[in-house]
N, C-alpha and C. Protein backbone atom coordinates (compact mmCIF):
# COMPACT_ATOMS: atom_id res chain seq x y z
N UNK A 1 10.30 10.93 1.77
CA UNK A 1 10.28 11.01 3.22
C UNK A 1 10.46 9.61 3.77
N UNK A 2 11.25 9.34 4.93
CA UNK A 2 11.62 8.33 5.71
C UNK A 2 11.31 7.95 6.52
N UNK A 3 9.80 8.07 6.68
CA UNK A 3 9.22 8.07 7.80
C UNK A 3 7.43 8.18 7.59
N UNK A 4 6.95 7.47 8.37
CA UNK A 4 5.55 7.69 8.54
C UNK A 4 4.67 7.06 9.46
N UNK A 5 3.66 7.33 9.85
CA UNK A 5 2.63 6.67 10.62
C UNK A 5 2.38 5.07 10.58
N UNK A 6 1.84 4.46 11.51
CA UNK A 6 1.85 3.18 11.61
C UNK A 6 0.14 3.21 11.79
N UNK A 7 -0.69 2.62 11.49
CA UNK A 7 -1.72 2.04 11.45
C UNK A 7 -1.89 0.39 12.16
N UNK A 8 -2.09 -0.08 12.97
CA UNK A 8 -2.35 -1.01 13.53
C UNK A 8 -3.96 -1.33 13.26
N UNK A 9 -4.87 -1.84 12.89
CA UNK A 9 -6.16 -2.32 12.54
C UNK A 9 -6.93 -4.24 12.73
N UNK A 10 -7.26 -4.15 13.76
CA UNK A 10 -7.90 -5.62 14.18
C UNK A 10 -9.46 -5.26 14.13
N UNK A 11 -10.34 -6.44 13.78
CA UNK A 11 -11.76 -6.68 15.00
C UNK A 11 -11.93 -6.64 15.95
N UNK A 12 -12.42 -5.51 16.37
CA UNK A 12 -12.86 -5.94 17.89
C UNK A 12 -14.24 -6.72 18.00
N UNK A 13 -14.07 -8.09 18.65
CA UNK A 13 -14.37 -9.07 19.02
C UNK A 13 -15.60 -9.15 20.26
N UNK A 14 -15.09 -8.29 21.21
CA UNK A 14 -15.92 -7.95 22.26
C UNK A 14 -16.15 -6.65 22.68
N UNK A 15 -16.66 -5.97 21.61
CA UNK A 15 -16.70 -4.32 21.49
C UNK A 15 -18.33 -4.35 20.21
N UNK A 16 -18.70 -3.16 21.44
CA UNK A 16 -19.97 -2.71 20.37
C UNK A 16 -19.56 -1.34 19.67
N UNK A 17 -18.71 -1.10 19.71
CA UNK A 17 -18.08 -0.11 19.52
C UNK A 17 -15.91 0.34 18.30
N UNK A 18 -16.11 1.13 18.23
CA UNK A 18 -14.42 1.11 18.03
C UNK A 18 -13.85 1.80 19.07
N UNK A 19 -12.86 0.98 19.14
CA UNK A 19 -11.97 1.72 20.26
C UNK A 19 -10.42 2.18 19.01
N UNK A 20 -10.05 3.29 19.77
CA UNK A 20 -8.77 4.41 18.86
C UNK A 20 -7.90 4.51 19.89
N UNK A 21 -6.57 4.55 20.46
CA UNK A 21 -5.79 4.59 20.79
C UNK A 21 -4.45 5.75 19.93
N UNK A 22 -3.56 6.47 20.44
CA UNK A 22 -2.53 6.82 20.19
C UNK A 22 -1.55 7.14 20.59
N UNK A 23 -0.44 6.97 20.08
CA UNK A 23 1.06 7.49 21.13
C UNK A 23 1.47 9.05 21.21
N UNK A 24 0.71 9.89 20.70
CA UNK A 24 1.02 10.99 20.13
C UNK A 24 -0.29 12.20 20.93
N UNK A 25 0.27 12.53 21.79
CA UNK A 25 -0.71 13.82 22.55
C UNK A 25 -1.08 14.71 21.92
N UNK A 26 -2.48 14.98 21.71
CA UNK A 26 -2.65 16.11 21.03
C UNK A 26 -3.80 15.63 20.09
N UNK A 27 -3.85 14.04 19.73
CA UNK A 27 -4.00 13.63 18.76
C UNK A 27 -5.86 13.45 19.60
N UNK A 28 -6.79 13.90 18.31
CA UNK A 28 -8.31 13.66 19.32
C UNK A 28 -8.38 11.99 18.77
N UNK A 29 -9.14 11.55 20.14
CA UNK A 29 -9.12 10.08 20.28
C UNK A 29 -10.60 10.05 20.13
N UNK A 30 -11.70 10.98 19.81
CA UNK A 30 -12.83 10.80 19.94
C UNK A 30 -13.30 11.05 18.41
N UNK A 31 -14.50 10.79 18.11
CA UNK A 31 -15.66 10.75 17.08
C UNK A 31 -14.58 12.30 15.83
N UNK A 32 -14.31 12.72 16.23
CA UNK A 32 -13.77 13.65 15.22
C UNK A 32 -12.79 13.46 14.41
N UNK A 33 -11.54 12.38 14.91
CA UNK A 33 -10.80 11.62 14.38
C UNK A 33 -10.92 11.32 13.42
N UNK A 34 -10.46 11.21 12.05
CA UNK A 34 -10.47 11.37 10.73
C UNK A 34 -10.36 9.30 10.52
N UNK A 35 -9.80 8.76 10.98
CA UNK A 35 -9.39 7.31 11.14
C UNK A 35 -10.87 6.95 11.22
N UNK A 36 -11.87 7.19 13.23
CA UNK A 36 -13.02 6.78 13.39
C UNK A 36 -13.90 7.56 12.47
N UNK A 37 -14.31 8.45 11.84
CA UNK A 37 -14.79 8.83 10.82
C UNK A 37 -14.74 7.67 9.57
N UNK A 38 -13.68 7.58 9.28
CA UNK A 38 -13.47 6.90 8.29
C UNK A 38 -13.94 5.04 8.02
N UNK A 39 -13.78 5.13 9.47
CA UNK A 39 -14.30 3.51 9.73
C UNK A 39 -15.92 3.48 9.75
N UNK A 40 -16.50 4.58 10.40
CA UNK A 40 -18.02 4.59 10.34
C UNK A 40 -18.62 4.73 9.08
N UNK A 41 -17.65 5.78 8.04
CA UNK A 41 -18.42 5.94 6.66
C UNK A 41 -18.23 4.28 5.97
N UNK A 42 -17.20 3.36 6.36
CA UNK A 42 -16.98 2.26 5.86
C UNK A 42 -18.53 1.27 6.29
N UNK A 43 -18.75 1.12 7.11
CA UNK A 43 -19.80 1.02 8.09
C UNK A 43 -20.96 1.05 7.24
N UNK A 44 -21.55 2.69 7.31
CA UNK A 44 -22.54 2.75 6.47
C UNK A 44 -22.67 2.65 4.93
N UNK A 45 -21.64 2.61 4.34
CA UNK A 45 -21.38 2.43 2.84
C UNK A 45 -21.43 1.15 2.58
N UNK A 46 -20.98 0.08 3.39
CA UNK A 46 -21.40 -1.49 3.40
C UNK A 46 -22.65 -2.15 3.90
N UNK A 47 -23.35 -1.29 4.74
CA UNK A 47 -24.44 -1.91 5.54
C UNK A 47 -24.06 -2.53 6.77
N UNK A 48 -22.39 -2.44 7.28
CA UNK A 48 -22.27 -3.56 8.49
C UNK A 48 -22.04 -2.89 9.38
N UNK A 49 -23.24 -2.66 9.90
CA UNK A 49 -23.57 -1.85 11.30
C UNK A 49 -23.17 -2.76 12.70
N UNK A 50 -22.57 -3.99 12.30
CA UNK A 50 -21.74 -4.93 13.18
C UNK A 50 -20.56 -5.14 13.35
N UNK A 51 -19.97 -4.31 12.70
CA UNK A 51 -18.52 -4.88 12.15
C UNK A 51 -18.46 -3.57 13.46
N UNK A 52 -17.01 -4.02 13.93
CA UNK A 52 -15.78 -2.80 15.24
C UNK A 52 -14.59 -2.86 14.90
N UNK A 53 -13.96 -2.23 15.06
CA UNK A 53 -12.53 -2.19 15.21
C UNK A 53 -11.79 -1.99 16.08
N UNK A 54 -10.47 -2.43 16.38
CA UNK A 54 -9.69 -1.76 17.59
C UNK A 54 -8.60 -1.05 16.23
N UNK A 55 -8.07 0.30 16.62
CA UNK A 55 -7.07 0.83 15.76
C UNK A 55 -6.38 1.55 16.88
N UNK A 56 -4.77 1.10 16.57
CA UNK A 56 -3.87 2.14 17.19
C UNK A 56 -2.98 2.55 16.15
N UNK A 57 -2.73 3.76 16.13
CA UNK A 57 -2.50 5.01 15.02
C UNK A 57 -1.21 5.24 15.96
N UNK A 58 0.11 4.97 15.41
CA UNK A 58 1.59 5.33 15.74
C UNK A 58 1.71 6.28 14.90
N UNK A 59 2.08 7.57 15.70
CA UNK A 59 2.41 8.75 14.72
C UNK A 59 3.68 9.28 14.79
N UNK A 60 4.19 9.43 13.31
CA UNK A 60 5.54 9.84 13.68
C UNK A 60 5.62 11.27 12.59
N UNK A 61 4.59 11.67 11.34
CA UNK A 61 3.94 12.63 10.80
C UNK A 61 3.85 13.51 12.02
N UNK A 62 4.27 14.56 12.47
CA UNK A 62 3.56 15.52 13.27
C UNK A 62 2.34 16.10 12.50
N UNK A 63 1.42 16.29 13.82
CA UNK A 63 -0.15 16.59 13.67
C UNK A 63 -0.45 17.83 13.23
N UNK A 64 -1.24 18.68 12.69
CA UNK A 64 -1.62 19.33 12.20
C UNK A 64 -0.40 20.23 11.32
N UNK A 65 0.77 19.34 10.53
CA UNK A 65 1.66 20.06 9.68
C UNK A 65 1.28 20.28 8.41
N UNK A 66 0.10 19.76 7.92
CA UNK A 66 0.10 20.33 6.65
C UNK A 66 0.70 19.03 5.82
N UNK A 67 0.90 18.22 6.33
CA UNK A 67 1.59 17.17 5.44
C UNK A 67 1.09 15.56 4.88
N UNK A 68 -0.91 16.18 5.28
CA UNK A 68 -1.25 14.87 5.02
C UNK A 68 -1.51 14.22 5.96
N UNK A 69 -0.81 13.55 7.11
CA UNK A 69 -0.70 12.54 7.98
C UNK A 69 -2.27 11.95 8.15
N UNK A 70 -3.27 12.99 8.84
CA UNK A 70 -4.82 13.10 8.81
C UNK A 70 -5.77 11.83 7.67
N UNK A 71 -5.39 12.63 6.14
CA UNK A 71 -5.70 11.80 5.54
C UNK A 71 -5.26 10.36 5.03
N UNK A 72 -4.17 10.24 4.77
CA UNK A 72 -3.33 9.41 4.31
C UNK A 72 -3.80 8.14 5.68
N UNK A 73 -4.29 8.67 7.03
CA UNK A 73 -4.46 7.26 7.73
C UNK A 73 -6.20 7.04 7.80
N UNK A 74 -6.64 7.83 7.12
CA UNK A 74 -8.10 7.75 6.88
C UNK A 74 -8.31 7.17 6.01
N UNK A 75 -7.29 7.04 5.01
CA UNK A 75 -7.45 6.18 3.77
C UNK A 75 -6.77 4.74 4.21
N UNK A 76 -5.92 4.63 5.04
CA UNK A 76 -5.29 3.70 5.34
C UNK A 76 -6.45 3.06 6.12
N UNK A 77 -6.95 3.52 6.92
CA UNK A 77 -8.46 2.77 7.66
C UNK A 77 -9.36 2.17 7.08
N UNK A 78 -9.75 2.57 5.84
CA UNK A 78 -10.36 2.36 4.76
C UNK A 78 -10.55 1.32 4.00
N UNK A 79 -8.96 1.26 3.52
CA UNK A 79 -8.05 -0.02 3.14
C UNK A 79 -8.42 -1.44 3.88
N UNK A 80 -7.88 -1.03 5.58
CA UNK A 80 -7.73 -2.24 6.18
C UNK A 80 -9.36 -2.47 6.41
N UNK A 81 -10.37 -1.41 6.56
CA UNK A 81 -11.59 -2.03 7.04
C UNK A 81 -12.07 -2.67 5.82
N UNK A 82 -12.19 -2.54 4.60
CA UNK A 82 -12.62 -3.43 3.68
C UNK A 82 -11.98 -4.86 2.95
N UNK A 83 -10.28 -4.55 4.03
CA UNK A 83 -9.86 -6.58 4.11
C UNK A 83 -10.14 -6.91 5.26
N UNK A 84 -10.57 -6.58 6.10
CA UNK A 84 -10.87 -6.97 7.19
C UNK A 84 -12.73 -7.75 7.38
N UNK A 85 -13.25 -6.89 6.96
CA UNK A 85 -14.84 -7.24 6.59
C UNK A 85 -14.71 -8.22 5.32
């Protein structure tokens, strides 16, 4: 396949929080999000109940096809939150 999702992943700096962003309607931007999921289990599996992120998730996977997209950027969150910390 020729194509896939973009993951964007920084610190947020002046955030007590993560902030999620996406280009793709449809897509939940809240606590259910497989990405912010994924950053919180990073979170508690390290102890750094300080660490935030800003993530914007470019989707070009359409959403709920069956093709992965979901996980594959939950793991990608994963990735970047443990070079990032």
């Amino acid at each position: 396949v020729g194509f896939g999702d973009t993951l964007h992943l920084s610190l947020a700096t002046k955030s007590d929080d993560d902030e999620f962003s996406c280009n793709m309607a449809g897509v939940p931007t809240d606590s259910s999000n497989l990405v912010l999921r994924a950053l919180e289990l990073m979170r508690q599996k390290t102890d750094r109940k300080d660490v935030f992120f800003n993530a914007d998730l470019v989707k070009r996977v359409p959403a709920q096809a069956g093709l992965g997209g979901g996980s594959a950027n939950a793991a990608t969150a994963m990735w970047g939150a443990n070079e990032l910390m």
